[in-house]
Protein backbone atom coordinates (compact mmCIF):
# COMPACT_ATOMS: atom_id res chain seq x y z
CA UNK A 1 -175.34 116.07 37.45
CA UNK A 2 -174.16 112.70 37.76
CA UNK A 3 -170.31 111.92 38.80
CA UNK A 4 -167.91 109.76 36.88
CA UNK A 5 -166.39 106.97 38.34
CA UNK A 6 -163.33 108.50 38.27
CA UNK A 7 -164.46 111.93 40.05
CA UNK A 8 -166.26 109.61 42.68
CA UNK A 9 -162.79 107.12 43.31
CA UNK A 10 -161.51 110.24 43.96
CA UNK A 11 -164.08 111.66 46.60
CA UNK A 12 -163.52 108.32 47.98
CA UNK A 13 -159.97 108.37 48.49
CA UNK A 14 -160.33 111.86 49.72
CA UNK A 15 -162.62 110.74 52.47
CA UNK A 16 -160.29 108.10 53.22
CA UNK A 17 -157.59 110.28 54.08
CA UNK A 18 -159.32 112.54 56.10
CA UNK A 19 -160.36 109.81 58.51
CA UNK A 20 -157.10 108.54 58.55
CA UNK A 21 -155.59 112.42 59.60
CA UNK A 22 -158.31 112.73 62.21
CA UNK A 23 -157.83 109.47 63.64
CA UNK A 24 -153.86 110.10 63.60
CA UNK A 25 -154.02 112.97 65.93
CA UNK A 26 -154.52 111.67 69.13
CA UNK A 27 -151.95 113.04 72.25
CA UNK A 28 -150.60 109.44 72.52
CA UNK A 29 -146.92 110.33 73.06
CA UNK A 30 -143.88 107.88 73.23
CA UNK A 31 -144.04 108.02 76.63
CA UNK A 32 -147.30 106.48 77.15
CA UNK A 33 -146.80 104.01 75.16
CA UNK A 34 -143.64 102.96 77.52
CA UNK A 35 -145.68 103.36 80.67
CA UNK A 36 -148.37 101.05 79.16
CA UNK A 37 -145.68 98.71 78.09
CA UNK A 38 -143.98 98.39 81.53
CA UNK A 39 -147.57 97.92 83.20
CA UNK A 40 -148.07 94.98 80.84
CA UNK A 41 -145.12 93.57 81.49
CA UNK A 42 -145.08 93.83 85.00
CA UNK A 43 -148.32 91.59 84.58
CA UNK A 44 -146.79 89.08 83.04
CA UNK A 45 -146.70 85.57 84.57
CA UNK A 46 -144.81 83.64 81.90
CA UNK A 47 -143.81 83.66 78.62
CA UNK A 48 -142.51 81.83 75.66
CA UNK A 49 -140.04 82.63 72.76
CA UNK A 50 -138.97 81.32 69.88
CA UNK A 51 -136.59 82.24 67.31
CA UNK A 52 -133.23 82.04 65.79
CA UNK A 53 -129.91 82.80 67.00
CA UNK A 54 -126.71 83.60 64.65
CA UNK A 55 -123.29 84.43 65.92
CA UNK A 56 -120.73 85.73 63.50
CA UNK A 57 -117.40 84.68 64.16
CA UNK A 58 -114.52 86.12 61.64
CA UNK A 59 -115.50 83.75 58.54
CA UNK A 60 -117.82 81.42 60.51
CA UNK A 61 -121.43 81.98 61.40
CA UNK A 62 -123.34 79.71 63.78
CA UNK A 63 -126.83 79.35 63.71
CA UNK A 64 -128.47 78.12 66.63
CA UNK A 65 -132.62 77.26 67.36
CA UNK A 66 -133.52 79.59 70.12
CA UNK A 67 -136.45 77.98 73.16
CA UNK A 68 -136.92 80.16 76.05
CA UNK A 69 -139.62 79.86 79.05
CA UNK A 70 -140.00 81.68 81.28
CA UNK A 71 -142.06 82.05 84.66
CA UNK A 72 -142.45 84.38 87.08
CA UNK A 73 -139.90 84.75 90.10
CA UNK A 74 -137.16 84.55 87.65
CA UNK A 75 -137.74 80.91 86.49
CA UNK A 76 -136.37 80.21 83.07
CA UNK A 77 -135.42 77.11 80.62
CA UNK A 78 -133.47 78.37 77.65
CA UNK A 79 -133.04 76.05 74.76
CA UNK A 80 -130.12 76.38 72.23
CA UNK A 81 -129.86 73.74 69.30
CA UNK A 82 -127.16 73.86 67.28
CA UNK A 83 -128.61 73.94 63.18
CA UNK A 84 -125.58 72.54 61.93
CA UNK A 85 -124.85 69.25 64.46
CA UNK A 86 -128.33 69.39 66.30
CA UNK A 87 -126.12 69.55 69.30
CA UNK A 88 -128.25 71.50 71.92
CA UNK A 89 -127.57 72.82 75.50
CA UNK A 90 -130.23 73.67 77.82
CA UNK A 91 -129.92 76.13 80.21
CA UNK A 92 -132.44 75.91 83.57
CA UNK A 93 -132.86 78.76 86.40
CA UNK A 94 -135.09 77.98 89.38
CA UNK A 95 -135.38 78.16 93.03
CA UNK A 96 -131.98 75.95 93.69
CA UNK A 97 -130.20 77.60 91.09
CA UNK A 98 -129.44 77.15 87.74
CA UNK A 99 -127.97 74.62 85.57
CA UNK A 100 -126.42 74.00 82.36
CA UNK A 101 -127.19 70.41 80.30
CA UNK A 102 -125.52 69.41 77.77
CA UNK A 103 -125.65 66.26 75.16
CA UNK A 104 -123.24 63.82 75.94
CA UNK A 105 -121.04 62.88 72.81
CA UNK A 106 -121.41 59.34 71.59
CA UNK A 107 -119.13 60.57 68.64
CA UNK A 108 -115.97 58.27 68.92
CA UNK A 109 -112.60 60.51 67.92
C-alpha cells in the first residue's frame, strides 16, 4: 500500500505538531524566566541602546534620535537629537556628577 502525497503531507504535519506539544510542556513558569532575567542583568557591565523617541504634545509631536551608554557603577551618556532641527543635547553621569550639553545656537534672531 503505497501513500499519496497528500496522506503523507499530512502524517508530516501531524508529526510536526506533536513535537511541537511535547517540546511546549516544559515547567518553565513566568517566574523563572524573571529570576533568569534579573541574574543576567545583574551581570551586565555595559550596554548600548538605540532607538527613537516621540513625545506628543496637544497637536505637535517631536521626534527625537535616542543614544544611550551605559557602564557599570551608574555611568551613563544619553544622546537626544532632535529629527526635525538636528539640535541634540547630551546628557553625561559619572563619578563627579552629571552634566547636561547642549549645542550652542549660531542661529541669529
Amino acid at each position: 500500500m503505497k501513500l499519496k502525497d497528500g496522506e503523507k503531507m499530512k502524517k508530516v504535519l501531524l508529526a510536526l505538531c506533536a513535537c511541537f506539544l511535547l517540546v511546549g510542556c516544559g515547567k518553565y513558569t513566568v517566574g523563572d524566566a524573571q529570576k533568569d532575567l534579573e541574574d543576567k542583568i545583574k551581570k551586565i557591565k555595559a550596554y548600548n541602546l538605540i532607538g527613537e523617541l516621540e513625545i506628543v504634545n496637544n497637536d505637535d509631536v517631536y521626534k527625537y534620535d535616542v543614544d544611550v551608554s551605559y557602564a557599570k557603577d551608574d555611568k551613563f551618556r544619553v544622546s537626544l537629537k532632535n529629527q526635525t532641527n538636528n539640535h541634540e543635547q547630551i546628557i553625561l553621569k559619572n563619578e563627579d556628577g552629571v552634566y547636561v550639553l547642549t549645542q550652542k545656537s549660531t542661529q541669529l534672531l
